[in-house]
C-alpha atoms as a PDB file:
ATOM      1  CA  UNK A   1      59.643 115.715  61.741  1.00  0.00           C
ATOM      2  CA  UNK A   2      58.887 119.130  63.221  1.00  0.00           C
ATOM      3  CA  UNK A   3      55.521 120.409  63.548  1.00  0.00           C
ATOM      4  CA  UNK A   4      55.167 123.240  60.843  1.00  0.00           C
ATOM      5  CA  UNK A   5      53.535 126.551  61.033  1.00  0.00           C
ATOM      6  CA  UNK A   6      52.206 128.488  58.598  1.00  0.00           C
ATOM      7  CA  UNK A   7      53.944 131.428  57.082  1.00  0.00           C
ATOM      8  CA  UNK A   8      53.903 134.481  58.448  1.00  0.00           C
ATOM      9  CA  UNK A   9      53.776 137.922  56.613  1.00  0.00           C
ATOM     10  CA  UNK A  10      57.427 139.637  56.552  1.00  0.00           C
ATOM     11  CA  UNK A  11      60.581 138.636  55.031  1.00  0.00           C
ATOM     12  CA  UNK A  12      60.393 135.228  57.663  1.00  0.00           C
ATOM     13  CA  UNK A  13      56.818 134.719  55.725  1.00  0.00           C
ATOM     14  CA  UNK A  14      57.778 135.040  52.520  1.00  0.00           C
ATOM     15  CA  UNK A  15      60.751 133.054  52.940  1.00  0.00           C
ATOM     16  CA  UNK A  16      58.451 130.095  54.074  1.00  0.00           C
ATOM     17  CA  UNK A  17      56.271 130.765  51.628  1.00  0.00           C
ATOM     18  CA  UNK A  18      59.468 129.681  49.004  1.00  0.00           C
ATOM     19  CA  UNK A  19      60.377 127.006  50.905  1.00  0.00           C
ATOM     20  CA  UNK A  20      57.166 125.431  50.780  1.00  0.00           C
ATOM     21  CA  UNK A  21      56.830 126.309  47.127  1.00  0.00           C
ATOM     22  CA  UNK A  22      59.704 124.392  46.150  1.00  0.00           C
ATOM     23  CA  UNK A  23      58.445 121.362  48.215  1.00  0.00           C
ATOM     24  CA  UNK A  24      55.600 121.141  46.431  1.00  0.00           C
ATOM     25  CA  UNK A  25      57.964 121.190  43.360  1.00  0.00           C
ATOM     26  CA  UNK A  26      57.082 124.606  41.985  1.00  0.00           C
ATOM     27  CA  UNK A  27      60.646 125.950  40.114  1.00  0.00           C
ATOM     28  CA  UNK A  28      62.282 129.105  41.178  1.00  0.00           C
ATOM     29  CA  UNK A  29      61.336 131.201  38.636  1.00  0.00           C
ATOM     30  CA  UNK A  30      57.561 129.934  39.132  1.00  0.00           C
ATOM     31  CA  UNK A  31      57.536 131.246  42.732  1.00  0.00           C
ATOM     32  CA  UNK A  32      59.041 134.619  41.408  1.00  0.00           C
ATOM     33  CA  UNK A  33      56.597 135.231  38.797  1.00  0.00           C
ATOM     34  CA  UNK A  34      53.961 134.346  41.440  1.00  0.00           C
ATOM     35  CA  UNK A  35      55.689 137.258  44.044  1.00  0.00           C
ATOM     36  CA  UNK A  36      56.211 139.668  40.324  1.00  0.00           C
ATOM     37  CA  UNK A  37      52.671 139.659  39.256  1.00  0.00           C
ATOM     38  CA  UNK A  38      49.918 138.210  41.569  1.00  0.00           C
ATOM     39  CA  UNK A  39      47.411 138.585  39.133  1.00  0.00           C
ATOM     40  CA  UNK A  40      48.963 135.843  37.460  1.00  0.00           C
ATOM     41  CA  UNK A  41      49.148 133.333  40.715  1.00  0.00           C
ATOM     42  CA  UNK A  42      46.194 131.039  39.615  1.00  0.00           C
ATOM     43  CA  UNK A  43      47.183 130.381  35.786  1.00  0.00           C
ATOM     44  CA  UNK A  44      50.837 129.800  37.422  1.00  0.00           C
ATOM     45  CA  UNK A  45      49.384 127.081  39.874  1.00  0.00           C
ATOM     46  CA  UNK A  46      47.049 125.622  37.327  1.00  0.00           C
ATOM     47  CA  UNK A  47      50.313 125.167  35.061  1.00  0.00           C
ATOM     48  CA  UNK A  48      52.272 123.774  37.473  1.00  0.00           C
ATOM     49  CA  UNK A  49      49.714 121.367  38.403  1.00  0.00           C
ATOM     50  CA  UNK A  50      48.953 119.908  35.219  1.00  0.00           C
ATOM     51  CA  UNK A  51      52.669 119.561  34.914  1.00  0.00           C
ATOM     52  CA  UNK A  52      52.693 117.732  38.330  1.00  0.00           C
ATOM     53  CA  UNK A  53      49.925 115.423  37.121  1.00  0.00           C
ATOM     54  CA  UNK A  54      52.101 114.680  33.648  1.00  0.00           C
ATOM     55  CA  UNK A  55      55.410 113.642  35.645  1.00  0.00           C
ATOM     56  CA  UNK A  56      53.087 111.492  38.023  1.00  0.00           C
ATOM     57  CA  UNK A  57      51.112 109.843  35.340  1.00  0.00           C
ATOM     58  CA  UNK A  58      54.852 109.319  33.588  1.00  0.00           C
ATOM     59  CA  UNK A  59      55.847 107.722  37.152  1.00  0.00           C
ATOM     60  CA  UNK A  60      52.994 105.214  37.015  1.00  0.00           C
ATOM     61  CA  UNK A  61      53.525 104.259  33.934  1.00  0.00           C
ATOM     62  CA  UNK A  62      57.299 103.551  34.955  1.00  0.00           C
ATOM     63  CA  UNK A  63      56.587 101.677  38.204  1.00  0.00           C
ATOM     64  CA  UNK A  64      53.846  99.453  36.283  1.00  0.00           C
ATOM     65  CA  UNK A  65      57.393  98.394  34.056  1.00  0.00           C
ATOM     66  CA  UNK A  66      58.876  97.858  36.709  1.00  0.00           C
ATOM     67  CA  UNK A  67      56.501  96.087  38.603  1.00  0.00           C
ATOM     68  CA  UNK A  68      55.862  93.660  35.557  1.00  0.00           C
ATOM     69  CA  UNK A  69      59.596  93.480  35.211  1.00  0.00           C
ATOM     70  CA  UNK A  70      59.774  92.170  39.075  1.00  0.00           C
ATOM     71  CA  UNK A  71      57.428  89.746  38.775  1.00  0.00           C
ATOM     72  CA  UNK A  72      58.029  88.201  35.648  1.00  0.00           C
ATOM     73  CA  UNK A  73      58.694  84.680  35.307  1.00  0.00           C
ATOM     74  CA  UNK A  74      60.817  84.005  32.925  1.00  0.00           C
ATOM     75  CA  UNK A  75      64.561  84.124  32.513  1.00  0.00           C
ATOM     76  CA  UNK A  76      64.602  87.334  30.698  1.00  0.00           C
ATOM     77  CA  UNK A  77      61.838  89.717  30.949  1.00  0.00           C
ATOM     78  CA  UNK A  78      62.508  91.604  27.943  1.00  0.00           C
ATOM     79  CA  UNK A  79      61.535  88.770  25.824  1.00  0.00           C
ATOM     80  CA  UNK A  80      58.292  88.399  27.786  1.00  0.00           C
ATOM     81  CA  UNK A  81      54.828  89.563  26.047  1.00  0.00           C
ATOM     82  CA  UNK A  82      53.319  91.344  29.172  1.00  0.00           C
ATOM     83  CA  UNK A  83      56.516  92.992  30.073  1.00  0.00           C
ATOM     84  CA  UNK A  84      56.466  94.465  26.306  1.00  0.00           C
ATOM     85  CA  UNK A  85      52.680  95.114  26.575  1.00  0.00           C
ATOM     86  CA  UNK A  86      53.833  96.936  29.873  1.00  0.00           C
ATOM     87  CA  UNK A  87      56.588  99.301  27.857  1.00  0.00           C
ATOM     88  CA  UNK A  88      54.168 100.095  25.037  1.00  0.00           C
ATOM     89  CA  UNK A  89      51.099 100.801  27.285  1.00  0.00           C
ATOM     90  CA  UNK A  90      53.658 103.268  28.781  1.00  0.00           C
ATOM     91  CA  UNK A  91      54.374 105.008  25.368  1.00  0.00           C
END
């Protein structure tokens, strides 16, 4: 990997600026709101990051499943009682 610089202002800066934006998983039409109305940047972050923190909370809860499921014992882990505990726990 490359070492990155930060954006510059200009069309090369702004371009970054997307780029980067849709690394951090912000959607396409969240960066263009955020370039339509900058007044609105901050509530568009803050809802983007509680999003982020619902799909990685969802992501826990799936690799805890699948962690039980991995370890389980017995011959099939669907009839186990922590592995259920596990799915329900997950909602």
């Amino acid at each position: 990997m490359g070492v990155r610089r930060p954006p510059q202002a200009g069309a090369g800066g702004r371009i970054a600026i997307i780029l980067r934006s849709k690394e951090a998983g912000l959607s396409l039409d969240g960066i263009r709101e955020m370039f339509r109305w900058p007044s609105e940047r901050e509530a568009i972050l803050k809802r983007h990051k509680k999003e982020l923190e619902q799909r990685i909370a969802a992501a826990q809860a799936s690799l805890a499943i699948a962690d039980c499921a991995l370890g389980c014992e017995h011959d099939d882990f669907t009839q186990c009682a922590y592995f259920r505990e596990a799915v329900a726990r997950a909602g």
